[in-house]
N, C-alpha and C. Protein backbone atom coordinates (compact mmCIF):
# COMPACT_ATOMS: atom_id res chain seq x y z
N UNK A 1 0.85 -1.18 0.00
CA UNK A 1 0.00 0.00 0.00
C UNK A 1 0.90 1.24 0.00
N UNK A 2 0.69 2.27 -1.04
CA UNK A 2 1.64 3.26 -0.92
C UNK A 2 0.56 4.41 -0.64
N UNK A 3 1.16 6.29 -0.44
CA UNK A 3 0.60 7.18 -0.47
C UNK A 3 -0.05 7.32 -1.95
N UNK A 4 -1.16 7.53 -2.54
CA UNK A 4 -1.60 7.65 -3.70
C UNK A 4 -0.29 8.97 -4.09
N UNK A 5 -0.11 10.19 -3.66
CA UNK A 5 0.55 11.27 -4.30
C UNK A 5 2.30 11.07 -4.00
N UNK A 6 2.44 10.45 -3.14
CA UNK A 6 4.09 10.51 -2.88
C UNK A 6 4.52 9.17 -2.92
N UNK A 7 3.99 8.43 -3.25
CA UNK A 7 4.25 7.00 -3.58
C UNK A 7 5.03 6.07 -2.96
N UNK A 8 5.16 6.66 -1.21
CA UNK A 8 5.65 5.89 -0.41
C UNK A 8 5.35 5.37 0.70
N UNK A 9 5.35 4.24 1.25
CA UNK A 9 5.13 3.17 1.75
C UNK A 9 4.97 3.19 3.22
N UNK A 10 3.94 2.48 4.04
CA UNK A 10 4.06 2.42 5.45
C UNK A 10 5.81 2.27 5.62
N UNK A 11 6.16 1.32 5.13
CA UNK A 11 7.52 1.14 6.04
C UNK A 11 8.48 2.40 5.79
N UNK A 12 8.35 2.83 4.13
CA UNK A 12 9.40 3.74 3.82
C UNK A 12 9.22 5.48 5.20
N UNK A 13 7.86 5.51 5.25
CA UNK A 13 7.20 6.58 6.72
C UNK A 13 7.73 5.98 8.12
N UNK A 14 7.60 4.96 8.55
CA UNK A 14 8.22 4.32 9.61
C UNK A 14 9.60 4.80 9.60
N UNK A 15 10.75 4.68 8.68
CA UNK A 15 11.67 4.57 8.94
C UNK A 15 12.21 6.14 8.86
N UNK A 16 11.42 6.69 7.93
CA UNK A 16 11.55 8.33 7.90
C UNK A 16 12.35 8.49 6.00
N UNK A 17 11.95 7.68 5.59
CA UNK A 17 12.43 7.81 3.95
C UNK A 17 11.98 8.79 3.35
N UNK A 18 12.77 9.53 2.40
CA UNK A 18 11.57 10.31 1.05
C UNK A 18 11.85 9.53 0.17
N UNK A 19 12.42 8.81 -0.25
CA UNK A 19 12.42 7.58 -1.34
C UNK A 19 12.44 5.90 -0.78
N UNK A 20 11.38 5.47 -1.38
CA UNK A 20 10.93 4.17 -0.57
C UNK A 20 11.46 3.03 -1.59
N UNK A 21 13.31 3.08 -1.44
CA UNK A 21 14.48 2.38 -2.03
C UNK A 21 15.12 1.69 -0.84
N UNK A 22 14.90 -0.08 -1.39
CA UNK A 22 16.02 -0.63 -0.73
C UNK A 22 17.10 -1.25 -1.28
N UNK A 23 18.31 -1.10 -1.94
CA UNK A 23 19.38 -0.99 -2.59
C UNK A 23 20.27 -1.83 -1.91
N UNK A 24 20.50 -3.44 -1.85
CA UNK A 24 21.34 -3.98 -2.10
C UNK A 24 22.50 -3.91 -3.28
N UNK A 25 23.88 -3.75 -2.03
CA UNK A 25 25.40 -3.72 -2.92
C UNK A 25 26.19 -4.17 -1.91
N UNK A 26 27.20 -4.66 -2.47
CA UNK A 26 28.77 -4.76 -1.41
C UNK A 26 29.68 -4.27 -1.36
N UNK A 27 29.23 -2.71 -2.15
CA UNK A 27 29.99 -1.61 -1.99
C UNK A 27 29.98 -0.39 -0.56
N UNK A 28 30.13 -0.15 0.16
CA UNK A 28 30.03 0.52 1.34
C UNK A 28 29.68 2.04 0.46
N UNK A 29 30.28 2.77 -0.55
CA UNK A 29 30.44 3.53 -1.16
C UNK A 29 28.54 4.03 -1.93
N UNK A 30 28.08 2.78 -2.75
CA UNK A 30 27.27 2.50 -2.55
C UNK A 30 26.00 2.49 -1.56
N UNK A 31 26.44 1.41 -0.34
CA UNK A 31 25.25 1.69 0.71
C UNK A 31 25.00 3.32 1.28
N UNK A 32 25.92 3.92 1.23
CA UNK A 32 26.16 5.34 1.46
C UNK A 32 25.74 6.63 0.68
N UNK A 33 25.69 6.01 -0.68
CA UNK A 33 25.00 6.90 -1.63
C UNK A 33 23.48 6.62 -1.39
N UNK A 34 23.03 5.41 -1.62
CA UNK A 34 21.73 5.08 -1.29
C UNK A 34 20.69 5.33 -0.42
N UNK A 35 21.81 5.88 0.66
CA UNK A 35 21.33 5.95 1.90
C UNK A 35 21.06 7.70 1.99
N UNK A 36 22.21 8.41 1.82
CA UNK A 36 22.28 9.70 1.71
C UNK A 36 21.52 10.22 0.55
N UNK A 37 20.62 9.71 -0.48
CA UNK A 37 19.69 9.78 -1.22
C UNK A 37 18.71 9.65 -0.75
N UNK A 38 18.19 8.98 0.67
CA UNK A 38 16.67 9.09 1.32
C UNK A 38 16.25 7.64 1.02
N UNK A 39 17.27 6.36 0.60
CA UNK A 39 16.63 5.36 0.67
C UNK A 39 17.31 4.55 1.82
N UNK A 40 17.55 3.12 1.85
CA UNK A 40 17.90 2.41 2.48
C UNK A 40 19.04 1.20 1.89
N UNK A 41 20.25 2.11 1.99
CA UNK A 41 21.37 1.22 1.76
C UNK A 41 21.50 -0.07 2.19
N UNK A 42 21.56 -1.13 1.54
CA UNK A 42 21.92 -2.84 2.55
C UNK A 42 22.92 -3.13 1.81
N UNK A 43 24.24 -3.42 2.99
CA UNK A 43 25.40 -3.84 2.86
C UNK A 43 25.62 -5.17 2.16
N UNK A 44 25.91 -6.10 1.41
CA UNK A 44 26.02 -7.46 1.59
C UNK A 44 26.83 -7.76 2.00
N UNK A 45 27.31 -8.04 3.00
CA UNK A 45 28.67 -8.68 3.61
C UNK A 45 28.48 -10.13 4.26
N UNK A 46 28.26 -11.22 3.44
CA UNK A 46 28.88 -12.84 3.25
C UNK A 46 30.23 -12.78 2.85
N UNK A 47 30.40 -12.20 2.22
CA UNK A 47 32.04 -12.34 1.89
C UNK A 47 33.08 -11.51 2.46
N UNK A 48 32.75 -10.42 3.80
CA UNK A 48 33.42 -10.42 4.46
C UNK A 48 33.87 -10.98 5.71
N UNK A 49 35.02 -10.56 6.74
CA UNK A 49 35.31 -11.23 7.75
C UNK A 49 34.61 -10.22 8.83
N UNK A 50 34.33 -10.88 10.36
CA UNK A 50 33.99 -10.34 11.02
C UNK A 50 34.04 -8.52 11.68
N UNK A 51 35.54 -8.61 11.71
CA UNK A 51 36.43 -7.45 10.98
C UNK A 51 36.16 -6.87 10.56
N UNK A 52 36.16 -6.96 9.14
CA UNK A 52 35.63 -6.49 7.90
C UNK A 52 34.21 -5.63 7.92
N UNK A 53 33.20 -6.78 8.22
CA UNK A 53 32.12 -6.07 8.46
C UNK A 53 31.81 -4.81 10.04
N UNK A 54 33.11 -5.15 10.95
CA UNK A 54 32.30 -4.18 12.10
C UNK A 54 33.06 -2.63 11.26
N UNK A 55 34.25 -2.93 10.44
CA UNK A 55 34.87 -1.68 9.97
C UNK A 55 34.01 -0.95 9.06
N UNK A 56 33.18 -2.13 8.37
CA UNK A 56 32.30 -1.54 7.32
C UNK A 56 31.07 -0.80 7.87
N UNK A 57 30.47 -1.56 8.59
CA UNK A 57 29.31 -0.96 9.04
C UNK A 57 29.37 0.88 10.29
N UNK A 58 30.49 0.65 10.69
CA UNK A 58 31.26 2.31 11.62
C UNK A 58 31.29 3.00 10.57
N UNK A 59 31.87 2.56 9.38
CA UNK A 59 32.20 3.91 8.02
C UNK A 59 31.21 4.07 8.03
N UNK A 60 30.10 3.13 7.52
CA UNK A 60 28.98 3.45 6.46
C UNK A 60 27.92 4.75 8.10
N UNK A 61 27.93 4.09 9.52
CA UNK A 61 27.33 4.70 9.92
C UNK A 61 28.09 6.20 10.38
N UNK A 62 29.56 6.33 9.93
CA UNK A 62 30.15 7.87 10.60
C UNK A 62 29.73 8.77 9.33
N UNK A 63 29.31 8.16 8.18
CA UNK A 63 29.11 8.89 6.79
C UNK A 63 27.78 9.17 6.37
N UNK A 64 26.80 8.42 6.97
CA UNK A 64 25.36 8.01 6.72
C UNK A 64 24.37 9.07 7.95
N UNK A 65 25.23 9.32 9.19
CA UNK A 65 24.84 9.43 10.59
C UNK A 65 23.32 9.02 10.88
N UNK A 66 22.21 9.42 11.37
CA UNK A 66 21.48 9.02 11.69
C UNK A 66 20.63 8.24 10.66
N UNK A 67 20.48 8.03 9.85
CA UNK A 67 19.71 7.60 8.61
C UNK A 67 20.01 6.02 8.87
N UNK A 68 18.81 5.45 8.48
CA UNK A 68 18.64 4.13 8.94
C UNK A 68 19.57 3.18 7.33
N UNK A 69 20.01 1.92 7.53
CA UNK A 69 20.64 1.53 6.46
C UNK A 69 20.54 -0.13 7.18
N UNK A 70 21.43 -1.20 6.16
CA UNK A 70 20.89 -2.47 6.21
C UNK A 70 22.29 -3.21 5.74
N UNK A 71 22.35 -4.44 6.57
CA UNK A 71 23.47 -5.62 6.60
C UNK A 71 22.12 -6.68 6.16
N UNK A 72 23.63 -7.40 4.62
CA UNK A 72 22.97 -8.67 4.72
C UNK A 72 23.93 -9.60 4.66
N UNK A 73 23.35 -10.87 5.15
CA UNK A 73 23.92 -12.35 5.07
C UNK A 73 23.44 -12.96 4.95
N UNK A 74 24.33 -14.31 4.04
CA UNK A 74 23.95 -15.31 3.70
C UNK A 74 23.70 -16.65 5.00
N UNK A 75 22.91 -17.26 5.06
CA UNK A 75 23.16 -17.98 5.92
C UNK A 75 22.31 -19.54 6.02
N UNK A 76 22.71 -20.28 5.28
CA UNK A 76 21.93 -21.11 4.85
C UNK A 76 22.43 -22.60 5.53
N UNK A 77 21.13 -23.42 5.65
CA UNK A 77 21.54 -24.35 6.80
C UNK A 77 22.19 -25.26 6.23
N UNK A 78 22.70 -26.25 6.84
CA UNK A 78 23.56 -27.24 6.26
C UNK A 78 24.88 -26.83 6.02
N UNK A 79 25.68 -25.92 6.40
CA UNK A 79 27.00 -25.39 5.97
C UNK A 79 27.94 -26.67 7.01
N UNK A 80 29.06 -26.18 6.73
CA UNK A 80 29.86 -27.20 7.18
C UNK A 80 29.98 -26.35 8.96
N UNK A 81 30.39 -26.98 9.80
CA UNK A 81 30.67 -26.46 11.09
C UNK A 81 32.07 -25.70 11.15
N UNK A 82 32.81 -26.57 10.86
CA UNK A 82 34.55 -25.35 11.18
C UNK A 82 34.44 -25.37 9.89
N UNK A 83 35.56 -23.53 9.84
CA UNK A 83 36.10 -22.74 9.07
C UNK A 83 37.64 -24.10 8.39
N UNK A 84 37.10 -24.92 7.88
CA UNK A 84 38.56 -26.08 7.91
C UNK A 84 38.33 -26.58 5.91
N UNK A 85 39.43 -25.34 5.48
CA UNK A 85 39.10 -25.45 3.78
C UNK A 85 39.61 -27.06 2.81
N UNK A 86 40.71 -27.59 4.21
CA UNK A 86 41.26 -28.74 3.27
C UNK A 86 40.02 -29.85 3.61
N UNK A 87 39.60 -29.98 4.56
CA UNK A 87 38.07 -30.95 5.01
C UNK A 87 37.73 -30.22 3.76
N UNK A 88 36.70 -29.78 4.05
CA UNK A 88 35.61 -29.45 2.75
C UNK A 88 36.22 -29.93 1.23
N UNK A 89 37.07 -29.65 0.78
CA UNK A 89 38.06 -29.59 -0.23
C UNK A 89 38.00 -31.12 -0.70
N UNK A 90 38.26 -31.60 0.32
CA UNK A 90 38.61 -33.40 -0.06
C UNK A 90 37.30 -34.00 -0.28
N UNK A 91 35.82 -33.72 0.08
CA UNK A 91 34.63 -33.91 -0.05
C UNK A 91 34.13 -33.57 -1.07
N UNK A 92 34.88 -32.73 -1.85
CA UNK A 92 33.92 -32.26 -3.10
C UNK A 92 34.38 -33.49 -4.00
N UNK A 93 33.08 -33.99 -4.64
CA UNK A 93 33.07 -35.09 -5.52
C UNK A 93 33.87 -34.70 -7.01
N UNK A 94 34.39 -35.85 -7.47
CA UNK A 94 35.30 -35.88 -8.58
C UNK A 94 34.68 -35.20 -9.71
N UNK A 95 33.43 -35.87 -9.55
CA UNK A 95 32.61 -35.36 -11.07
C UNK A 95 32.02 -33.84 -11.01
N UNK A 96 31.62 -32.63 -9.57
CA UNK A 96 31.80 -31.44 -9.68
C UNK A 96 33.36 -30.97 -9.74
N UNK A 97 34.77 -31.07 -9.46
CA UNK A 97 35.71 -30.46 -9.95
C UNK A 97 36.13 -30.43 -11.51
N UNK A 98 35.83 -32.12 -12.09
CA UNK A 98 35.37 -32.21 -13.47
C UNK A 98 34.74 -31.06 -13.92
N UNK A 99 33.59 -30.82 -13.45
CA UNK A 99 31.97 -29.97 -14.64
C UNK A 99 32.66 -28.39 -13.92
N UNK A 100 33.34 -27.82 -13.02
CA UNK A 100 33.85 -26.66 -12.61
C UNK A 100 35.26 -26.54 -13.46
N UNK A 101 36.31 -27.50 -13.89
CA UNK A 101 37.10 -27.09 -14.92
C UNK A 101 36.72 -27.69 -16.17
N UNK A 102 35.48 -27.69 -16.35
CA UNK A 102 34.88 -28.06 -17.87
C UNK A 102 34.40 -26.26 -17.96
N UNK A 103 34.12 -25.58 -17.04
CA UNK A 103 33.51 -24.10 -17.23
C UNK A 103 35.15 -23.77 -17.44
N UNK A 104 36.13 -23.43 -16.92
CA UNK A 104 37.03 -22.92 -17.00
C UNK A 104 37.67 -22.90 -18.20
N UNK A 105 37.58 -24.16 -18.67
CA UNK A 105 38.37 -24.58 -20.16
C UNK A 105 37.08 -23.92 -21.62
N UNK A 106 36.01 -24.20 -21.21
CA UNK A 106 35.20 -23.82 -22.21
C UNK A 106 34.64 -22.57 -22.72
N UNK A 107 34.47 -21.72 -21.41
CA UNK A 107 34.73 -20.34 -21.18
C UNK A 107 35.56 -19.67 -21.21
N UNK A 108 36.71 -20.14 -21.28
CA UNK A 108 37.96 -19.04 -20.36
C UNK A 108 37.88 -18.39 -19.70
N UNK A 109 37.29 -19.08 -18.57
CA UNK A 109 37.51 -17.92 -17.35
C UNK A 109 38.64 -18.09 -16.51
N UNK A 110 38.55 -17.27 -16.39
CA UNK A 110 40.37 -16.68 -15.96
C UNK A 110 40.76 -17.00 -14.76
N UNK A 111 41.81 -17.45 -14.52
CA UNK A 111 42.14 -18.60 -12.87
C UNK A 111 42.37 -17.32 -12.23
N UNK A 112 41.76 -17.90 -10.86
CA UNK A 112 42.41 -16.84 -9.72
C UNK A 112 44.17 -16.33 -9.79
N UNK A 113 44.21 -15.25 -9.40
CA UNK A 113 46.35 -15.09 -9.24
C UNK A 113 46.81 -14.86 -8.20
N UNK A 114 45.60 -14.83 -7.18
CA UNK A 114 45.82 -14.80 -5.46
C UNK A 114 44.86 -15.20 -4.79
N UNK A 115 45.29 -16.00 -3.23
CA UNK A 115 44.19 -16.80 -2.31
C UNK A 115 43.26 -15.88 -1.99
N UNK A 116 41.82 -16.45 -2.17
CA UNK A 116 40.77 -15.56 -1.98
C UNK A 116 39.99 -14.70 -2.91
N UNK A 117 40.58 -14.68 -4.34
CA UNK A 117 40.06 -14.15 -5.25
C UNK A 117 38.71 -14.24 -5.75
N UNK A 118 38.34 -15.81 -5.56
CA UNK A 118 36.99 -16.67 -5.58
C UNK A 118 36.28 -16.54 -4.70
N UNK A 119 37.46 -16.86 -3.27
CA UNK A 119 36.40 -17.52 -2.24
C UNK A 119 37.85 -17.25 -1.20
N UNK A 120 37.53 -16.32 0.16
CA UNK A 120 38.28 -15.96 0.83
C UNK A 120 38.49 -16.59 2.00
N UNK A 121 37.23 -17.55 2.45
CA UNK A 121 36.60 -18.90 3.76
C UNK A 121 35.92 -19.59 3.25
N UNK A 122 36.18 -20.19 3.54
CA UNK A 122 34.94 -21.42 3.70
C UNK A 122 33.74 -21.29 4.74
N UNK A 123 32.23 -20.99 3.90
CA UNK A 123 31.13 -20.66 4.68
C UNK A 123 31.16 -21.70 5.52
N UNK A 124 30.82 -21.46 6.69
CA UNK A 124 31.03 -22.47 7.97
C UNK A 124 29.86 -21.67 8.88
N UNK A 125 29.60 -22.41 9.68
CA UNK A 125 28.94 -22.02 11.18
C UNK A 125 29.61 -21.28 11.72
N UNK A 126 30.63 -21.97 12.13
CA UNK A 126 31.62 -21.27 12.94
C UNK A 126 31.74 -19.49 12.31
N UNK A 127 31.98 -19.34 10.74
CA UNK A 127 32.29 -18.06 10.12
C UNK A 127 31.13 -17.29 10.32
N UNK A 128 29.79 -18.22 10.16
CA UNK A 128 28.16 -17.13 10.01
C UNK A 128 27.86 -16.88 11.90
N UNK A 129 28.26 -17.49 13.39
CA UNK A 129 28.02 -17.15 13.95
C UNK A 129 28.95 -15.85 14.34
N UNK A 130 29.90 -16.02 13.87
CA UNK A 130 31.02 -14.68 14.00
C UNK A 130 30.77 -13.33 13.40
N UNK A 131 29.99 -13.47 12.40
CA UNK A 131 29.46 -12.65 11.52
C UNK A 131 28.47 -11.79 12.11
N UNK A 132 27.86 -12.86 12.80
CA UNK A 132 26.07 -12.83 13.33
C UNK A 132 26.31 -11.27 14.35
N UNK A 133 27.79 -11.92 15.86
CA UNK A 133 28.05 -11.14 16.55
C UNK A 133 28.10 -9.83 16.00
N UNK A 134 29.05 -9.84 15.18
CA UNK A 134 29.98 -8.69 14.32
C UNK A 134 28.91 -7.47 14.30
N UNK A 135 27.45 -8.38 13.52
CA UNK A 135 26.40 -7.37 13.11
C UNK A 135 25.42 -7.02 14.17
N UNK A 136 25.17 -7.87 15.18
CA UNK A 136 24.70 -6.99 16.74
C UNK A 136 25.39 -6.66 17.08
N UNK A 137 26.12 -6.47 17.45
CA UNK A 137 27.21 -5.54 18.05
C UNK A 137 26.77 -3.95 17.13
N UNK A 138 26.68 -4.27 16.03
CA UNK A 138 26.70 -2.70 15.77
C UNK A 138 24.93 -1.81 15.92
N UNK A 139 24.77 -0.56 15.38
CA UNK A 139 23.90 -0.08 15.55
C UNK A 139 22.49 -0.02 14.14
N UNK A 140 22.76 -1.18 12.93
CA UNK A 140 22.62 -0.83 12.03
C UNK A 140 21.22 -1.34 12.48
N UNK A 141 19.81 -0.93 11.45
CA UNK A 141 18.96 -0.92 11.51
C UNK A 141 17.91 -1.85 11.26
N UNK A 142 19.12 -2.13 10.10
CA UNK A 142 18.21 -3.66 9.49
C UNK A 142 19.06 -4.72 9.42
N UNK A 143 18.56 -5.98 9.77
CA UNK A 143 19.38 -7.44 8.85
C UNK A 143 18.66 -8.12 8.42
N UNK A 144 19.13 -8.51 7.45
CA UNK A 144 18.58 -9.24 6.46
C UNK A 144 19.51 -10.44 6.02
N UNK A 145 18.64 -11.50 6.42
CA UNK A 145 19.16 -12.81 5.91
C UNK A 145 19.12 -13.52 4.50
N UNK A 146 19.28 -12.93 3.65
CA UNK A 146 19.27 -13.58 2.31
C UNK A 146 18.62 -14.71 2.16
N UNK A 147 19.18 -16.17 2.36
CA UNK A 147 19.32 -17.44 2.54
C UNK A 147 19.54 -17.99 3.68
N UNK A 148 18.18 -18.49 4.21
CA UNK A 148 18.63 -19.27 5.45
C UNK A 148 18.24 -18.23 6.90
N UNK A 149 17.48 -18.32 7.47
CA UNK A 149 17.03 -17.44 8.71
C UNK A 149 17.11 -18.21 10.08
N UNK A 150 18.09 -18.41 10.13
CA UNK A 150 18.60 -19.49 11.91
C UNK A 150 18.19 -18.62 12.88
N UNK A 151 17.24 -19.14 13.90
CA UNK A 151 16.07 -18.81 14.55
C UNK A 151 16.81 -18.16 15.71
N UNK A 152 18.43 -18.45 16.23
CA UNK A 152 18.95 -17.66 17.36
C UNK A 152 19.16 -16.71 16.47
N UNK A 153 19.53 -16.67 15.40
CA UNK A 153 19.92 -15.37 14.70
C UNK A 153 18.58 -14.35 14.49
N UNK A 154 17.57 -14.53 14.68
CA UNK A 154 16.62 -13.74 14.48
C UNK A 154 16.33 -12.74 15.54
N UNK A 155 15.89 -14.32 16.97
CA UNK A 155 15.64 -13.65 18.13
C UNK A 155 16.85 -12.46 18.41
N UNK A 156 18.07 -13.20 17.85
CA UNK A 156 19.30 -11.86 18.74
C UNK A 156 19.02 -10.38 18.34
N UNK A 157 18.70 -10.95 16.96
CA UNK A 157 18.84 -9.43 16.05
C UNK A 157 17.41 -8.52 16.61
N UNK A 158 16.52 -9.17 16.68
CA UNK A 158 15.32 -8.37 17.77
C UNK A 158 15.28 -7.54 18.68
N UNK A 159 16.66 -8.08 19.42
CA UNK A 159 17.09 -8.24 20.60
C UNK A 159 17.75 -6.89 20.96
């Protein structure tokens, strides 16, 4: 349901928007423009480290200041438990490393030239509850779980 004349939204009024934009990127640069435009910047940070994201989310909020903005993660069940890349590694079946350098050779896509270029961890429990902290801990407004909504992770974020 929007305003018939301003075309924005219970939630976009709740949060205090003049543009009722929610703008997923994993650019901080990005969530910041989005945000400082009157919508609602969301971070994606799965592919950062805990780190990573509490540094990201202080910029985005010393640049953004009061304006509400959004962290997301991936978090989907069944991941492996430890952050442990040679385990996982030895489990992947013969016939997906096959059909993954059948893309490489047929495509040319271009090999990584440094660790992490692809893939910087291995999604783990262990990595998404670290994450989880990272993002209560801070003051951001929204989270959003992409994939996968683990039910302590909900209540915390409520919380």
């Amino acid at each position: 349901m929007t305003d018939e004349l301003s075309g924005v939204t219970p939630i976009a009024r709740q949060l205090g928007l003049n543009t009722p934009i929610f703008g997923f990127t994993h650019s901080v640069d990005v969530t910041v423009a989005i945000t400082n435009a009157g919508g609602v910047g969301v971070l994606g940070a799965t592919r950062l480290t805990p780190r990573e994201i509490r540094d990201a989310l202080a910029e985005i909020r010393e640049r953004v200041g009061a304006k509400p903005f959004g962290v997301d993660l991936v978090l989907p069940s069944g991941m492996p438990e430890k952050d442990d890349r040679e385990f996982i590694e030895e489990r992947i079946p013969e016939a997906h490393k096959e059909f993954v350098e059948g893309i490489y050779e047929r495509y040319g896509v271009p090999r990584a030239t440094k660790p992490g270029m692809r893939s910087r961890f291995v999604r783990s429990q262990e990595m998404a509850e670290q994450q989880i902290v990272a993002v209560n801990e801070s003051d951001v407004e929204l989270f959003a779980m992409g994939i996968g909504t683990p039910v302590d992770a909900v209540v915390e974020a409520k919380r």
